[in-house]
PDB file of N, CA and C in Angstrom:
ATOM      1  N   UNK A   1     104.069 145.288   2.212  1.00  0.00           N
ATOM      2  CA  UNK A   1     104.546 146.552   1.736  1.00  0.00           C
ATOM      3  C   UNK A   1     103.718 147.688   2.342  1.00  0.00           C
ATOM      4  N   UNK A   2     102.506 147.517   2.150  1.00  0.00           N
ATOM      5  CA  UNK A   2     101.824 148.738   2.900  1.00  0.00           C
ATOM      6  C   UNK A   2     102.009 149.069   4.501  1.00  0.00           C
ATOM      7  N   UNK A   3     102.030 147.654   5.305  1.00  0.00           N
ATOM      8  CA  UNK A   3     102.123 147.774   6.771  1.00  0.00           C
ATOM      9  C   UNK A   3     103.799 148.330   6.681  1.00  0.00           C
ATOM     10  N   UNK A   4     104.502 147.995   5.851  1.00  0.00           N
ATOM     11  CA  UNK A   4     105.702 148.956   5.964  1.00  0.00           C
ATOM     12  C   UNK A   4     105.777 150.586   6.243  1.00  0.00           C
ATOM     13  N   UNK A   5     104.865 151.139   5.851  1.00  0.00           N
ATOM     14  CA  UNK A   5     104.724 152.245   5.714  1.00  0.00           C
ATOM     15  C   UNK A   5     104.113 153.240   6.814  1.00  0.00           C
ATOM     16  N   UNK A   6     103.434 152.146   7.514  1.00  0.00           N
ATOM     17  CA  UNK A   6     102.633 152.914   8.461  1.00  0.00           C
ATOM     18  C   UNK A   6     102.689 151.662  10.039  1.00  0.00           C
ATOM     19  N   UNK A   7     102.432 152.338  10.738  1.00  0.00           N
ATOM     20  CA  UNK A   7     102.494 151.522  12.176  1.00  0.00           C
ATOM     21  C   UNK A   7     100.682 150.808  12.577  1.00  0.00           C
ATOM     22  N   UNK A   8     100.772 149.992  13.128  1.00  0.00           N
ATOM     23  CA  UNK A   8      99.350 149.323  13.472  1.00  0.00           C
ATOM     24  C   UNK A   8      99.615 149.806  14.924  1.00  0.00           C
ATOM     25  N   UNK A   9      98.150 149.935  14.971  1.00  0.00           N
ATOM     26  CA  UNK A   9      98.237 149.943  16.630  1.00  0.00           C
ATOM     27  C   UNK A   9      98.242 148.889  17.811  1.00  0.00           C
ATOM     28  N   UNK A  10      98.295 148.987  18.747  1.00  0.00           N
ATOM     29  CA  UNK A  10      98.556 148.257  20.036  1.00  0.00           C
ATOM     30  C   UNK A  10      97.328 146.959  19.447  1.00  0.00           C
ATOM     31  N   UNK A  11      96.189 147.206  19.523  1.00  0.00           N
ATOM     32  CA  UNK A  11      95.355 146.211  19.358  1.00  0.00           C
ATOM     33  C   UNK A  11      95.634 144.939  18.404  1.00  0.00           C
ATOM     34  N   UNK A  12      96.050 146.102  17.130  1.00  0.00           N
ATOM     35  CA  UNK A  12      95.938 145.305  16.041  1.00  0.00           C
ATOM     36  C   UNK A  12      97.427 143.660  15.857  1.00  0.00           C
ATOM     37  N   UNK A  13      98.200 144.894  16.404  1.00  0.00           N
ATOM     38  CA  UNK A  13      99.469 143.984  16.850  1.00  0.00           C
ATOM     39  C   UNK A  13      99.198 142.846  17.779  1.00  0.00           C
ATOM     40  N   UNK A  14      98.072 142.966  18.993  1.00  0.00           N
ATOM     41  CA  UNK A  14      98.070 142.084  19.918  1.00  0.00           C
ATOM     42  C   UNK A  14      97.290 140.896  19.059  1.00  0.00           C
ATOM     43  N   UNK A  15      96.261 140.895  17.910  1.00  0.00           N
ATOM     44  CA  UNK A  15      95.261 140.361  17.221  1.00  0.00           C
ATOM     45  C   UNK A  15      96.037 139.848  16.382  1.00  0.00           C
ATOM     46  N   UNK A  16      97.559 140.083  15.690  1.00  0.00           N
ATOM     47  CA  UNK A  16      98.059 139.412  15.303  1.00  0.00           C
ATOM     48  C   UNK A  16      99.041 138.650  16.045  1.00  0.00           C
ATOM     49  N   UNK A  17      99.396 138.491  16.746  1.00  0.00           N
ATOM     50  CA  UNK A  17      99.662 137.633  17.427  1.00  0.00           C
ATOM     51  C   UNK A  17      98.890 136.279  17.706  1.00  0.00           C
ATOM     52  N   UNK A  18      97.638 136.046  17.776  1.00  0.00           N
ATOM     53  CA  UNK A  18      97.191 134.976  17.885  1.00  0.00           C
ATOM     54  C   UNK A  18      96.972 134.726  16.166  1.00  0.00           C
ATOM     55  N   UNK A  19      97.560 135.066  15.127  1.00  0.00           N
ATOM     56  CA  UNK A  19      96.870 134.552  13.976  1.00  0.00           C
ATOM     57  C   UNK A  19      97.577 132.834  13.804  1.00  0.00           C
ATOM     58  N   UNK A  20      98.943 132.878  13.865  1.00  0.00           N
ATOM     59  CA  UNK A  20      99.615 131.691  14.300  1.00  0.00           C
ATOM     60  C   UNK A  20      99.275 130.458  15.038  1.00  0.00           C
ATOM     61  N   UNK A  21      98.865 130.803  16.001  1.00  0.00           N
ATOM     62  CA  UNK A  21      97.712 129.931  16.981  1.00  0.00           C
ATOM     63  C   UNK A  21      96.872 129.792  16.233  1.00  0.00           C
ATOM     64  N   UNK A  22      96.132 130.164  15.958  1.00  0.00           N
ATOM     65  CA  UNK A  22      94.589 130.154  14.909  1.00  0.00           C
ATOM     66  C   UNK A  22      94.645 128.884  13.867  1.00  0.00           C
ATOM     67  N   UNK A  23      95.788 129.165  13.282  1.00  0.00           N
ATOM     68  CA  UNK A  23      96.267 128.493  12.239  1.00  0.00           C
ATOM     69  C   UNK A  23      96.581 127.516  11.997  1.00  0.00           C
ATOM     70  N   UNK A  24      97.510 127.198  13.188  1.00  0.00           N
ATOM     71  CA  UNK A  24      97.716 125.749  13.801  1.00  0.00           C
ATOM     72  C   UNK A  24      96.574 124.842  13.992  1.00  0.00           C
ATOM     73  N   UNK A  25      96.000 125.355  14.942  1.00  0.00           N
ATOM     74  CA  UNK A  25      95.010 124.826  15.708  1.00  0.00           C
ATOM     75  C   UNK A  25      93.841 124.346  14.198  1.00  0.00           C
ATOM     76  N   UNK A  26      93.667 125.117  13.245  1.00  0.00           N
ATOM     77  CA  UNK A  26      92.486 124.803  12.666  1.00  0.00           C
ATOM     78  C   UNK A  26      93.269 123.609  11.522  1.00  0.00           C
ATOM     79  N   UNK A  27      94.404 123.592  11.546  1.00  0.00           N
ATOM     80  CA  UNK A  27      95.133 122.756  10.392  1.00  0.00           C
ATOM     81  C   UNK A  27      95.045 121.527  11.679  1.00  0.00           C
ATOM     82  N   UNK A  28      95.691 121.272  12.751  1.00  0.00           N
ATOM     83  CA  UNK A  28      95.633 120.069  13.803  1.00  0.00           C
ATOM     84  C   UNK A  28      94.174 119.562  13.651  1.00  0.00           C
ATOM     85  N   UNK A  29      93.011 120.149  14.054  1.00  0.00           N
ATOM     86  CA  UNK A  29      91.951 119.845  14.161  1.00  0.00           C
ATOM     87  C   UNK A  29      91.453 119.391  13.156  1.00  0.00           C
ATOM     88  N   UNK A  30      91.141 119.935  11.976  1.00  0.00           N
ATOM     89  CA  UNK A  30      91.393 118.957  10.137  1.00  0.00           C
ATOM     90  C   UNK A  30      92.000 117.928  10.673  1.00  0.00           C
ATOM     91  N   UNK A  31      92.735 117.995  10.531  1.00  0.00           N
ATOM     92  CA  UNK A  31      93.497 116.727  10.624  1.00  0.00           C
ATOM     93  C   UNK A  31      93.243 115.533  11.767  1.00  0.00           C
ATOM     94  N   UNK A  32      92.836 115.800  13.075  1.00  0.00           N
ATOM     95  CA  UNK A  32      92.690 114.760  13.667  1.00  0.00           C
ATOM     96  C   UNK A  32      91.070 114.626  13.272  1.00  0.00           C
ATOM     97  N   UNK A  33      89.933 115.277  12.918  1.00  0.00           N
ATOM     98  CA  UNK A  33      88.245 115.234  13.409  1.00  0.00           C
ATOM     99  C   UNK A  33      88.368 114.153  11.658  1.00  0.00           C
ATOM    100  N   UNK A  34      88.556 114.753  10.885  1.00  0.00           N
ATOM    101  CA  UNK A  34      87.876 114.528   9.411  1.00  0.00           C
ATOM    102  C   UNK A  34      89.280 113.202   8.789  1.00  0.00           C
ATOM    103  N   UNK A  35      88.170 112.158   7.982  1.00  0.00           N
ATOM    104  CA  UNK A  35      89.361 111.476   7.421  1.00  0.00           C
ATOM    105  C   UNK A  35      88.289 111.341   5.843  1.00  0.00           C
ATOM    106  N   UNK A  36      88.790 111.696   4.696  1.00  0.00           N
ATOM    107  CA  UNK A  36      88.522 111.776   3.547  1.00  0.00           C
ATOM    108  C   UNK A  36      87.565 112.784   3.732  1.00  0.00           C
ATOM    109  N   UNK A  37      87.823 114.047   4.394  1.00  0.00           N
ATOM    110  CA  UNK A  37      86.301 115.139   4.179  1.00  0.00           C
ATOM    111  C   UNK A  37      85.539 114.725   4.982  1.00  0.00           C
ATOM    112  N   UNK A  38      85.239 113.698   5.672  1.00  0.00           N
ATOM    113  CA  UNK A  38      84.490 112.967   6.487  1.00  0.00           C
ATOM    114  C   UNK A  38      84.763 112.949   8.050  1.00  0.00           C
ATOM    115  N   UNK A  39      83.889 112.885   9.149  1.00  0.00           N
ATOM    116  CA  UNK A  39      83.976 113.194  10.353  1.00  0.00           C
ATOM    117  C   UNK A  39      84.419 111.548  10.687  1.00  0.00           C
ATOM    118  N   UNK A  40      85.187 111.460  11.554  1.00  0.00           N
ATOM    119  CA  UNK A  40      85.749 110.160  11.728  1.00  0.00           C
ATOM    120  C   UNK A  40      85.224 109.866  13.461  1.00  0.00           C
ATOM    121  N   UNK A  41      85.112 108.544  13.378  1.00  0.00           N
ATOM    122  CA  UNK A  41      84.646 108.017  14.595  1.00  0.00           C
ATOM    123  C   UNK A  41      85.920 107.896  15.558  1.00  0.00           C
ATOM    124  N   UNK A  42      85.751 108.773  16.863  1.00  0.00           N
ATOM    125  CA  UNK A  42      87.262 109.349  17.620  1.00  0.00           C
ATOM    126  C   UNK A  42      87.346 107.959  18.473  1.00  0.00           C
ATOM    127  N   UNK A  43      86.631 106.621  18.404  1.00  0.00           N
ATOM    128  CA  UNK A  43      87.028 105.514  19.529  1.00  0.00           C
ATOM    129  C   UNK A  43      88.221 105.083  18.401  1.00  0.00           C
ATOM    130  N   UNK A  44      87.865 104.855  17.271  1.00  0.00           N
ATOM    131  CA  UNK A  44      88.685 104.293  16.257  1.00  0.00           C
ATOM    132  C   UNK A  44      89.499 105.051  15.726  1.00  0.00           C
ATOM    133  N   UNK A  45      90.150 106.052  15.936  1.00  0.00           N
ATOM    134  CA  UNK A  45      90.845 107.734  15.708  1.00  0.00           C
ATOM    135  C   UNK A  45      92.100 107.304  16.030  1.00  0.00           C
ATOM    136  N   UNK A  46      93.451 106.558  15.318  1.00  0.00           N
ATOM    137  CA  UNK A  46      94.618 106.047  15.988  1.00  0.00           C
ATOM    138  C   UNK A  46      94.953 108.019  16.049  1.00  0.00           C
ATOM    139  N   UNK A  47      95.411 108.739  15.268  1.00  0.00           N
ATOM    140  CA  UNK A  47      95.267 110.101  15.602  1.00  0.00           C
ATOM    141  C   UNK A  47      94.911 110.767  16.659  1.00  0.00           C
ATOM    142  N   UNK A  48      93.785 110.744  16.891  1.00  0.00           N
ATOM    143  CA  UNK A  48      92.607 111.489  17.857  1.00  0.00           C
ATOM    144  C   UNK A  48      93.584 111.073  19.636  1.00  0.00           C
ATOM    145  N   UNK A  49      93.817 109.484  19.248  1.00  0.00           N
ATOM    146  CA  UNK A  49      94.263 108.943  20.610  1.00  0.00           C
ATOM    147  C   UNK A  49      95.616 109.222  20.892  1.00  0.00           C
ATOM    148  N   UNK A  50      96.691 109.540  19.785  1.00  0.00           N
ATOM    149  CA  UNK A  50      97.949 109.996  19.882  1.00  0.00           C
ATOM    150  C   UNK A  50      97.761 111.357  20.361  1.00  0.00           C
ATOM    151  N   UNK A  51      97.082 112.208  19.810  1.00  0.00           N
ATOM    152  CA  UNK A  51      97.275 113.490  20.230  1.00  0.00           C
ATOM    153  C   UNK A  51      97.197 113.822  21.683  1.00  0.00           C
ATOM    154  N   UNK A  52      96.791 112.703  22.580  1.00  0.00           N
ATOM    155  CA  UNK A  52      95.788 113.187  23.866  1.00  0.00           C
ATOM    156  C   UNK A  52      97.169 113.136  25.066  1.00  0.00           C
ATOM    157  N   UNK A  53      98.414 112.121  24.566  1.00  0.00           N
ATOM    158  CA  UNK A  53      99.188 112.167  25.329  1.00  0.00           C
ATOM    159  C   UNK A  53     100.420 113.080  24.767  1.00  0.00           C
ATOM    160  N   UNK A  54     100.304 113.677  23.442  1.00  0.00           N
ATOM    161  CA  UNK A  54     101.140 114.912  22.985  1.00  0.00           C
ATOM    162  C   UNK A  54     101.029 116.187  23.696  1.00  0.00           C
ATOM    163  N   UNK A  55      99.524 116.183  23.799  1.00  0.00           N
ATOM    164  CA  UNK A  55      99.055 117.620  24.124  1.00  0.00           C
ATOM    165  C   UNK A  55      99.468 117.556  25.114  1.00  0.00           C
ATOM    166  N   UNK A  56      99.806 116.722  26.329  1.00  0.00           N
ATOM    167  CA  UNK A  56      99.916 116.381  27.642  1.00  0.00           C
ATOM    168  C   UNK A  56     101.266 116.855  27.918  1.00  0.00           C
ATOM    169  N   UNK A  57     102.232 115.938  26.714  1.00  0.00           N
ATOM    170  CA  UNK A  57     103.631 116.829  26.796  1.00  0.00           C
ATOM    171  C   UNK A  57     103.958 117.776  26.558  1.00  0.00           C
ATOM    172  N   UNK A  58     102.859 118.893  25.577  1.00  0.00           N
ATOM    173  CA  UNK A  58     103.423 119.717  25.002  1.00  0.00           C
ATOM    174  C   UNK A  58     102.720 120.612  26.740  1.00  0.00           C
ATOM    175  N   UNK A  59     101.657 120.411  27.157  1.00  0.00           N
ATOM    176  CA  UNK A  59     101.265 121.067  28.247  1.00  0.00           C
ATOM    177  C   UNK A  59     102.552 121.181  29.268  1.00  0.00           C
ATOM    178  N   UNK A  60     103.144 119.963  29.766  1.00  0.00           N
ATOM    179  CA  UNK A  60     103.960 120.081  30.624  1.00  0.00           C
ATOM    180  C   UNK A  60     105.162 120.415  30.617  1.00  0.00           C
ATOM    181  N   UNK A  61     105.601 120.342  28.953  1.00  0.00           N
ATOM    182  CA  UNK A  61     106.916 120.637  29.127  1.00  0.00           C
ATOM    183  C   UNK A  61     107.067 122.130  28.400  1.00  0.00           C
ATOM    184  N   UNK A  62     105.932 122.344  27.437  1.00  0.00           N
ATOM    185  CA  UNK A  62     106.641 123.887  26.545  1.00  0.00           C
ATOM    186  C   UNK A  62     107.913 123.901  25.520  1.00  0.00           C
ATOM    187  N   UNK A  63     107.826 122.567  25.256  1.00  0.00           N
ATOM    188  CA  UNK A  63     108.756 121.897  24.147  1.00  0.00           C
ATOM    189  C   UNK A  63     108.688 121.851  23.362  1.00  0.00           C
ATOM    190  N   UNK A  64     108.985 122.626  22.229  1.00  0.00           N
ATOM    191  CA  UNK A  64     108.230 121.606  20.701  1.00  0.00           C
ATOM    192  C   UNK A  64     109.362 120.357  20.377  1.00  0.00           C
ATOM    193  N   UNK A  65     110.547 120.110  20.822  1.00  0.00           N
ATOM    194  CA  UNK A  65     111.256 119.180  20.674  1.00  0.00           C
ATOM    195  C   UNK A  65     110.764 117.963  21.155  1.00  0.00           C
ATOM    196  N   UNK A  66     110.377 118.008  22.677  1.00  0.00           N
ATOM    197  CA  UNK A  66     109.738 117.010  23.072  1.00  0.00           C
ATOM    198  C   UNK A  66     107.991 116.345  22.876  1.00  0.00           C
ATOM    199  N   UNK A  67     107.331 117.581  22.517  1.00  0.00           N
ATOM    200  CA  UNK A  67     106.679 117.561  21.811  1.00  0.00           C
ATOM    201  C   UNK A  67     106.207 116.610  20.540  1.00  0.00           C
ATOM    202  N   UNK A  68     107.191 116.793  19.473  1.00  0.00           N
ATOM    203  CA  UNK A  68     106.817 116.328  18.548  1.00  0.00           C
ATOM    204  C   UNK A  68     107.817 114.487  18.852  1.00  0.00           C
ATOM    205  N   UNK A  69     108.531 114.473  19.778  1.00  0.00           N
ATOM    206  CA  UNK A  69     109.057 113.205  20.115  1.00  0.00           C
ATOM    207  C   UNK A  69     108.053 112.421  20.224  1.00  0.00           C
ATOM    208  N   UNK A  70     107.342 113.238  21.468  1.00  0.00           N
ATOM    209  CA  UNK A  70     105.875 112.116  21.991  1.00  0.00           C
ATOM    210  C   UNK A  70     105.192 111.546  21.042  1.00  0.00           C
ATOM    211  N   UNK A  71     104.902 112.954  20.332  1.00  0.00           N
ATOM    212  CA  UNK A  71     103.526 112.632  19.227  1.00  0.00           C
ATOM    213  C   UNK A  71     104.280 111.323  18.136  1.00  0.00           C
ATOM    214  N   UNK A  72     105.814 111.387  17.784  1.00  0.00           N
ATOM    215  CA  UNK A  72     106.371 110.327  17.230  1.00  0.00           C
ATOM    216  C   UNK A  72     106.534 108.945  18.017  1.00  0.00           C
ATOM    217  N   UNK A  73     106.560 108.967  18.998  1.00  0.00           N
ATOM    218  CA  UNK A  73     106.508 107.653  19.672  1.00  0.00           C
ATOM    219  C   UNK A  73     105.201 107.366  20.145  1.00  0.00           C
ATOM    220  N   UNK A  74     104.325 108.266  20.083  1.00  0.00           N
ATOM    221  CA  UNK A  74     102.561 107.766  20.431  1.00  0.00           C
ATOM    222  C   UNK A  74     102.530 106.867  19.341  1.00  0.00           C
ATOM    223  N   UNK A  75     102.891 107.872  18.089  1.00  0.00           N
ATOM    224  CA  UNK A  75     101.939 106.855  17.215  1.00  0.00           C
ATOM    225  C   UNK A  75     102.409 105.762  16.737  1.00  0.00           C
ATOM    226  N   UNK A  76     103.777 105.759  16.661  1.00  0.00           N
ATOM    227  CA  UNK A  76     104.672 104.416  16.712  1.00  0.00           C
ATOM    228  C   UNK A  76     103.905 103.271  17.300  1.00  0.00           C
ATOM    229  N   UNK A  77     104.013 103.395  18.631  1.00  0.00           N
ATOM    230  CA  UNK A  77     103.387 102.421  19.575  1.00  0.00           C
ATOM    231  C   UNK A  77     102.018 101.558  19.073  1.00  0.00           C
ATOM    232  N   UNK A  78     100.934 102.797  18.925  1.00  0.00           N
ATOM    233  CA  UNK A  78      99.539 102.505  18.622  1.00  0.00           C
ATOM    234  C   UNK A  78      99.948 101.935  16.999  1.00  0.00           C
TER     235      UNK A  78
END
């Protein structure tokens, strides 16, 4: 309601833009580093090891469709 009212500037707009990214990234990372609150050992990480050929697709293709395929058939597999 308040940002309704008034305009942000160039900066502030560009700073929100990465809040999304931010967000992601710190919810993914929870999720693959820590298992019960706890730092998990990444040789034994079925997670840690799925993600490495997701990120790979999500690098090459700019998909989130294919994307989240990989990450579903990584972990299938493993």
């Amino acid at each position: 309601m308040l940002l309704s009212l008034n305009t942000l500037p160039e900066w502030g707009m560009r700073w929100l833009n990465h809040v999304p990214v931010a967000v992601i990234s710190a919810l993914v990372a929870q999720e693959l580093f820590t298992t019960d609150g706890h730092f998990t050992n990444l040789s034994s990480n079925v997670e840690w090891i799925t993600a490495l050929p997701t990120l790979w697709v999500a690098i090459q293709t700019r998909s989130l469709l294919g994307t989240v395929v990989a990450g579903i058939l990584s972990l299938m597999l493993l």
